[in-house]
N, C-alpha and C. Protein backbone atom coordinates (compact mmCIF):
# COMPACT_ATOMS: atom_id res chain seq x y z
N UNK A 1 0.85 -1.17 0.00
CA UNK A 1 0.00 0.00 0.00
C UNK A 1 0.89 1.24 0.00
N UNK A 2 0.38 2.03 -0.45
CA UNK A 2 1.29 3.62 -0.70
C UNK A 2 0.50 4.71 -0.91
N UNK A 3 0.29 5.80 0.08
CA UNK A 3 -0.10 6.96 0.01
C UNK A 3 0.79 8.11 0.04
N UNK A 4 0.55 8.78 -0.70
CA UNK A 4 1.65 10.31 -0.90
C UNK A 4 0.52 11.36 -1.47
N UNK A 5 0.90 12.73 -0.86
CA UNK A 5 0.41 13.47 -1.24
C UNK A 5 1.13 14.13 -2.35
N UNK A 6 0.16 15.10 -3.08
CA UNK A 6 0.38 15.38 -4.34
C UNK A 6 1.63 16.68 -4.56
N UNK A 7 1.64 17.26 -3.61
CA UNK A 7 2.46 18.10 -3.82
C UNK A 7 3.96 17.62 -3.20
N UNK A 8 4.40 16.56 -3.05
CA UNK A 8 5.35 15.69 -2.48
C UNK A 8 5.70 15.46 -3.57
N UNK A 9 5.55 15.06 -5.14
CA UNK A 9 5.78 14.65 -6.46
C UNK A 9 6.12 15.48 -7.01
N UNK A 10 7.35 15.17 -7.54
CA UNK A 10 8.29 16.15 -8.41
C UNK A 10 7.32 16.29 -9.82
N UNK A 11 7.42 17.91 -9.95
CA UNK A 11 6.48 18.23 -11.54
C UNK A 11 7.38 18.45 -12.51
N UNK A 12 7.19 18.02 -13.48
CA UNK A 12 8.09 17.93 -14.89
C UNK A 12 7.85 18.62 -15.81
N UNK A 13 8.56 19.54 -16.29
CA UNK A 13 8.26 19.90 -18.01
C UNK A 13 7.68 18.97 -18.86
N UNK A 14 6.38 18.83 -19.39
CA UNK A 14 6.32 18.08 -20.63
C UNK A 14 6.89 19.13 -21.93
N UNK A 15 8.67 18.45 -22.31
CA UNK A 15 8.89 18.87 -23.26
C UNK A 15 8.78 17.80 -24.69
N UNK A 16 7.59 17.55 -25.14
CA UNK A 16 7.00 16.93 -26.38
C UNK A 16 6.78 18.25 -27.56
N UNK A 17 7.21 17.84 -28.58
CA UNK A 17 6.77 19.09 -30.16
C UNK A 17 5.25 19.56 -29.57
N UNK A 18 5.14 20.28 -29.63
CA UNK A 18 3.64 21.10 -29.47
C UNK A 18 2.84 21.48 -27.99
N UNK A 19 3.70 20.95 -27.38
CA UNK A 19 3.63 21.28 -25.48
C UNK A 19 3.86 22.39 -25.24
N UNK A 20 2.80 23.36 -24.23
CA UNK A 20 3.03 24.94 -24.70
C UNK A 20 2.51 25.13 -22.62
N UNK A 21 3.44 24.85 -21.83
CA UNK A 21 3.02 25.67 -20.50
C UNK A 21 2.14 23.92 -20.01
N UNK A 22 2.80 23.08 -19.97
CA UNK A 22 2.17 21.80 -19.24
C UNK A 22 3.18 21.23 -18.57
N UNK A 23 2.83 20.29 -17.51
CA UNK A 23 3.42 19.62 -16.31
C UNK A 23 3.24 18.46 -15.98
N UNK A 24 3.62 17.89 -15.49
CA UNK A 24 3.43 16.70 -15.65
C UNK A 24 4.23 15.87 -14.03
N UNK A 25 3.40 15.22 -13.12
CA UNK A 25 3.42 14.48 -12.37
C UNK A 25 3.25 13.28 -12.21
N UNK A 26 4.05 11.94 -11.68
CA UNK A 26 3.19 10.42 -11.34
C UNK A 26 3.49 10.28 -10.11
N UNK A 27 2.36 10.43 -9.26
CA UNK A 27 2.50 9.96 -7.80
C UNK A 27 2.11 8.53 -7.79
N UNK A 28 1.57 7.69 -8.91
CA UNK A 28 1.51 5.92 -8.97
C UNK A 28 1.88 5.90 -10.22
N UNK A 29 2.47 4.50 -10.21
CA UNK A 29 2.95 3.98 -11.28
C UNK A 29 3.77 2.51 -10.93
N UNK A 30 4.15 2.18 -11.77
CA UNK A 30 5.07 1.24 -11.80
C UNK A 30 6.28 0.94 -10.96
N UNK A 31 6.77 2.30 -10.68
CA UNK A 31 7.93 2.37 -9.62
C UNK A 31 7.94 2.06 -8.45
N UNK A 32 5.84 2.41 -8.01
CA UNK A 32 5.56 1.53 -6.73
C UNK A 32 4.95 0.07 -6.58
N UNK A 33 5.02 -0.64 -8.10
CA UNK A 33 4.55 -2.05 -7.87
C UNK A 33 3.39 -1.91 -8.61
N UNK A 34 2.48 -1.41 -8.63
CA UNK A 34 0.68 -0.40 -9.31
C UNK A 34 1.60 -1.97 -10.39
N UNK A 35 0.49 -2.67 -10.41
CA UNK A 35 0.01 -4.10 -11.16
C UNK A 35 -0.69 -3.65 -12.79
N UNK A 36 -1.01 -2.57 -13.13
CA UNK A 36 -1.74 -2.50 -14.29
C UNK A 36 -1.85 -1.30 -14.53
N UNK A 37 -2.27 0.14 -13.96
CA UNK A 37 -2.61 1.30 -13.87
C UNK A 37 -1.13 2.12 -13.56
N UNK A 38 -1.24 2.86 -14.08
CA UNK A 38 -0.84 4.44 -13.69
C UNK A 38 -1.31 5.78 -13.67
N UNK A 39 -1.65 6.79 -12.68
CA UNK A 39 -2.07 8.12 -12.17
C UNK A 39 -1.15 9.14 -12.47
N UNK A 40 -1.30 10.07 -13.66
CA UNK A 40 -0.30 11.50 -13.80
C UNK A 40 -1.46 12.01 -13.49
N UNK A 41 -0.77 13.48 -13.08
CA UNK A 41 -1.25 14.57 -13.10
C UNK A 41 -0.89 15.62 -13.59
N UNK A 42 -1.59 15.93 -14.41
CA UNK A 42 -1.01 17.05 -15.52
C UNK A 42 -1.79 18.55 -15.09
N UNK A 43 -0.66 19.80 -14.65
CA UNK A 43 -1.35 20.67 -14.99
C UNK A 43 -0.77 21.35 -15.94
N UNK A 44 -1.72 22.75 -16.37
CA UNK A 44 -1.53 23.15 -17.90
C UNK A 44 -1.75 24.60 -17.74
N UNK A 45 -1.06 25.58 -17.82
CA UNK A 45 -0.88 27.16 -17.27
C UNK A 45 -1.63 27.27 -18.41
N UNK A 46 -2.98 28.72 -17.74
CA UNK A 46 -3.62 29.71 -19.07
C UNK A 46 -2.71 29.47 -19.65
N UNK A 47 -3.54 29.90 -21.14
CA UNK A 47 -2.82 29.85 -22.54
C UNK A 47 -2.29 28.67 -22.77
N UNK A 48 -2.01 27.75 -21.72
CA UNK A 48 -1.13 26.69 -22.40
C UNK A 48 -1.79 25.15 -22.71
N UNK A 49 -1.26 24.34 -23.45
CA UNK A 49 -1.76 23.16 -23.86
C UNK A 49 -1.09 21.80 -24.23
N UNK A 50 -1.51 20.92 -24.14
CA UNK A 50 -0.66 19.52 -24.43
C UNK A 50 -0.68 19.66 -25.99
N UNK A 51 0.56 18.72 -26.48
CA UNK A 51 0.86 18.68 -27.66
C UNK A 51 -0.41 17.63 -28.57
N UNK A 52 -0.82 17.98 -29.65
CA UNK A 52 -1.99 17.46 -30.62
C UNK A 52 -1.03 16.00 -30.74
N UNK A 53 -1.80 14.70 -30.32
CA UNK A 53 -0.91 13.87 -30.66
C UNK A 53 -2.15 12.40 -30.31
N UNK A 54 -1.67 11.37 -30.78
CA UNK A 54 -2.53 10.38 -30.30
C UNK A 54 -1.26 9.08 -29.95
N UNK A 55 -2.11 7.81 -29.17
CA UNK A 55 -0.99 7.11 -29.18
C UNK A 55 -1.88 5.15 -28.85
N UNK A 56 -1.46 4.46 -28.98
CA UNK A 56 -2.19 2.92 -29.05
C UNK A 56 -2.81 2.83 -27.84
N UNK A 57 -3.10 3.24 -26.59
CA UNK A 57 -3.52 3.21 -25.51
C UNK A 57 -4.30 4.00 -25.05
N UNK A 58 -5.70 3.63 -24.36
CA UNK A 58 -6.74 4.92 -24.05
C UNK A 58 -6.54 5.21 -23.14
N UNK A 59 -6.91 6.59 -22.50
CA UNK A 59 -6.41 7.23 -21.17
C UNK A 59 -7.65 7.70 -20.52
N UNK A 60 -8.08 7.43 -19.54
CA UNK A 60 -8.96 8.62 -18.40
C UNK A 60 -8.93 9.22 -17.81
N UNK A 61 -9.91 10.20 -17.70
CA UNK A 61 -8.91 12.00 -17.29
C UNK A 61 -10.25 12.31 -16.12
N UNK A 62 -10.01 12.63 -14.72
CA UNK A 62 -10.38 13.41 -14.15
C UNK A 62 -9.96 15.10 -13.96
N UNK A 63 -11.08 16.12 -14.12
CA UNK A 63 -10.56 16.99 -13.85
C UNK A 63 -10.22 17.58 -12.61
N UNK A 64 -9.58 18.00 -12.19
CA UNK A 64 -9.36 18.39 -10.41
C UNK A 64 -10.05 19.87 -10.30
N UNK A 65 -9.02 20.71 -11.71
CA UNK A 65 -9.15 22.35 -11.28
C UNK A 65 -9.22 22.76 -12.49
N UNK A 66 -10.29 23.76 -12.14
CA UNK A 66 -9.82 25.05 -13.58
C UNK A 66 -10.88 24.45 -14.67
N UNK A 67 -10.93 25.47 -15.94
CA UNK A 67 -11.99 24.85 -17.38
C UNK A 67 -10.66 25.00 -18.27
N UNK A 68 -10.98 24.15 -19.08
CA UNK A 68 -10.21 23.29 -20.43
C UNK A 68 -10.88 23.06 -21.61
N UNK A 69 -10.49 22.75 -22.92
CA UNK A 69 -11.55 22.29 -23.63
C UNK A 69 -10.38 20.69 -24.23
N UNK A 70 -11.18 19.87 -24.28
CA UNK A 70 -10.25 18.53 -25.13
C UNK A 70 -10.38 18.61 -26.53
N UNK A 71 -9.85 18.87 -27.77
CA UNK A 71 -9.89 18.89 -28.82
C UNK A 71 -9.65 17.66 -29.57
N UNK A 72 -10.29 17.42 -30.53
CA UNK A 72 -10.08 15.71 -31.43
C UNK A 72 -9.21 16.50 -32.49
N UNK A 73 -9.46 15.43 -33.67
CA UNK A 73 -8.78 15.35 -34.84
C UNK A 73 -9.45 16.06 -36.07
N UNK A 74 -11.02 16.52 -35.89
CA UNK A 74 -11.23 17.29 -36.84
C UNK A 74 -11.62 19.10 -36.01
N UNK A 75 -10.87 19.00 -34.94
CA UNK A 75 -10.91 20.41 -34.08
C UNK A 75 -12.09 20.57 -33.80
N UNK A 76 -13.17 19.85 -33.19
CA UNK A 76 -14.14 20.32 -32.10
C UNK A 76 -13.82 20.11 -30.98
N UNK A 77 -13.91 21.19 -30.07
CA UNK A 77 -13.49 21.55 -28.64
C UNK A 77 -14.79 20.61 -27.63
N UNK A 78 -14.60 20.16 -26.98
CA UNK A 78 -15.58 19.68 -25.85
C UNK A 78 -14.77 20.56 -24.55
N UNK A 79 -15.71 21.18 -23.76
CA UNK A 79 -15.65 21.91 -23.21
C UNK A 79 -15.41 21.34 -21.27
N UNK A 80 -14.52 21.34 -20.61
CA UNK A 80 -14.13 20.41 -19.38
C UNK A 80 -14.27 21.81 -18.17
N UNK A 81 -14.86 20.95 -17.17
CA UNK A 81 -14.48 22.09 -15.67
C UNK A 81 -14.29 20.98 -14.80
N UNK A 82 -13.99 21.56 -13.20
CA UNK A 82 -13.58 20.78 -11.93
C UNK A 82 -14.70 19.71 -12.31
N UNK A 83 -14.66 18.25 -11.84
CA UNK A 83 -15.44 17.20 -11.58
C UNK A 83 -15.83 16.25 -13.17
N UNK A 84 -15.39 16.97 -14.32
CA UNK A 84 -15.74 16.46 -15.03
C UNK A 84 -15.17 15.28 -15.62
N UNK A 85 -15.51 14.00 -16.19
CA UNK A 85 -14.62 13.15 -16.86
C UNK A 85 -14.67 13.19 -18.17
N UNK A 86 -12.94 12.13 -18.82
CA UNK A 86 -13.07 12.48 -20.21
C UNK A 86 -12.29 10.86 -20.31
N UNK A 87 -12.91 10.39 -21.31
CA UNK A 87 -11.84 9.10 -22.04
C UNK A 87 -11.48 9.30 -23.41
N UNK A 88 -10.09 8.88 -23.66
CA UNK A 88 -9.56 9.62 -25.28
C UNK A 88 -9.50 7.61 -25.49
N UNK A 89 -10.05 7.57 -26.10
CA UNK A 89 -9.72 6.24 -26.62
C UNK A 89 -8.49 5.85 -27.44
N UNK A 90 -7.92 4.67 -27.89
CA UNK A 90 -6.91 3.93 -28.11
C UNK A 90 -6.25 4.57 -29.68
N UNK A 91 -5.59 5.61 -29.88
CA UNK A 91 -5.14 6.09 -31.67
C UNK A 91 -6.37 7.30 -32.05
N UNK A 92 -6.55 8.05 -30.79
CA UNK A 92 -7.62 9.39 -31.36
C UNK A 92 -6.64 10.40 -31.03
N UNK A 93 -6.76 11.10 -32.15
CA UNK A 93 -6.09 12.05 -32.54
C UNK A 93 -6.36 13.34 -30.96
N UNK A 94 -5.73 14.12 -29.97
CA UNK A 94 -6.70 14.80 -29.41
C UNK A 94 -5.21 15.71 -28.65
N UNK A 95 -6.06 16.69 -27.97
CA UNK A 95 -4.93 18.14 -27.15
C UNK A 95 -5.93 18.42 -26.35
N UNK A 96 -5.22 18.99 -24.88
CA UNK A 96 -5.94 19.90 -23.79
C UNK A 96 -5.82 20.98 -23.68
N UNK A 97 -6.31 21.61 -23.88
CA UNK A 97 -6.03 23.09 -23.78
C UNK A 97 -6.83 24.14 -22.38
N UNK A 98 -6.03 24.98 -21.95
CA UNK A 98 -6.41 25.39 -21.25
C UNK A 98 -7.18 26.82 -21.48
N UNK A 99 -8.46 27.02 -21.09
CA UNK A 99 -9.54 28.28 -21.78
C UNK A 99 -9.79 29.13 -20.36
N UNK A 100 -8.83 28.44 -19.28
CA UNK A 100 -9.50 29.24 -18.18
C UNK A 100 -8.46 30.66 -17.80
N UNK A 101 -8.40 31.15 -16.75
CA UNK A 101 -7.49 32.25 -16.26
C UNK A 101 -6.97 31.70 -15.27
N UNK A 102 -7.33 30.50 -14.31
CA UNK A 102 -6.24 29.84 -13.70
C UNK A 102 -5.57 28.13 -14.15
N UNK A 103 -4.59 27.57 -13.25
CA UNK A 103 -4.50 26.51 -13.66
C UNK A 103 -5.36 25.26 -13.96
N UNK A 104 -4.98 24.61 -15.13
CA UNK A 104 -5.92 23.52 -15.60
C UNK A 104 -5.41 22.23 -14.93
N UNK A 105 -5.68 21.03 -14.14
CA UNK A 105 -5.70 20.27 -13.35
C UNK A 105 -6.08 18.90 -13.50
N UNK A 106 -5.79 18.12 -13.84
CA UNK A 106 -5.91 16.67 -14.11
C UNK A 106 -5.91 15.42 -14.13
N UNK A 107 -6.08 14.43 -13.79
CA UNK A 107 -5.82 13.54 -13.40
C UNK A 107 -5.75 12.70 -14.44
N UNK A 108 -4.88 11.65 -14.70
CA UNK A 108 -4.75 10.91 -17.02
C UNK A 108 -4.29 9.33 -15.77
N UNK A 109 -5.30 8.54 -16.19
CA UNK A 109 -5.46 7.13 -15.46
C UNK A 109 -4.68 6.47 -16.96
N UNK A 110 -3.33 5.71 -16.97
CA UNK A 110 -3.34 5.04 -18.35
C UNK A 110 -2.54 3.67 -17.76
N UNK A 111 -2.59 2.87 -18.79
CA UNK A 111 -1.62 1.13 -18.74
C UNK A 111 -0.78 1.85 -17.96
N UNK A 112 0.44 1.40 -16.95
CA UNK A 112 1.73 1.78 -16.68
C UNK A 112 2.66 1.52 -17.64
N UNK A 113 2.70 0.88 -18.38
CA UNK A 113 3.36 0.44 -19.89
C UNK A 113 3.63 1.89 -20.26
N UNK A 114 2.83 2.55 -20.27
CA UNK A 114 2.77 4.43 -21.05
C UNK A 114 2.48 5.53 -19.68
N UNK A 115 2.93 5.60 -18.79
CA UNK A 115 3.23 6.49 -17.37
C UNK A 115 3.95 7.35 -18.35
């Protein structure tokens, strides 16, 4: 068993092509044993956004903080605030972007294979 709080987890530059003001945390994963799952937490400064990208594995996203919109592959925005969920399924094209004036907040549930 393993509990840690969130601000105990070192935050990372996501430096990926098209990453514009995002962060990136894993307080679970693989490093603690986690059998199947891994927990990032991504936040994403106004103005800023994850890089447009897709990848073989689907991810689930709680939001913690802040409004966002998730964008697909032919650019319609779905529109995200605190409490909301989102699943990007397995090779969909998609970006987070942040639409609010404070930080955007997240929680991305994926395989630990892709932490």
């Amino acid at each position: 068993m393993k509990v840690i709080s969130l601000e105990k987890v070192e935050k990372i530059k996501v430096n990926m092509e098209g990453a514009t003001g995002a962060w990136k945390q894993l307080p679970l994963g693989s490093k603690d044993g986690a059998p199947v799952y891994a927990y990032r937490v991504f936040t994403v400064e106004p103005g800023g956004h994850t890089p447009f990208h897709n990848h073989p594995y689907e991810h689930m996203n709680y939001v913690i903080e802040g409004e966002g919109a998730l964008v697909n592959e032919n650019g319609k925005e779905t529109f995200l605030k605190a409490g909301d969920f989102a699943l990007v399924e397995p090779d969909e094209k998609h970006q987070y972007q942040n639409t609010g004036t404070g930080p955007f907040i997240m929680i991305c549930g994926v395989p630990k294979e892709f932490e």
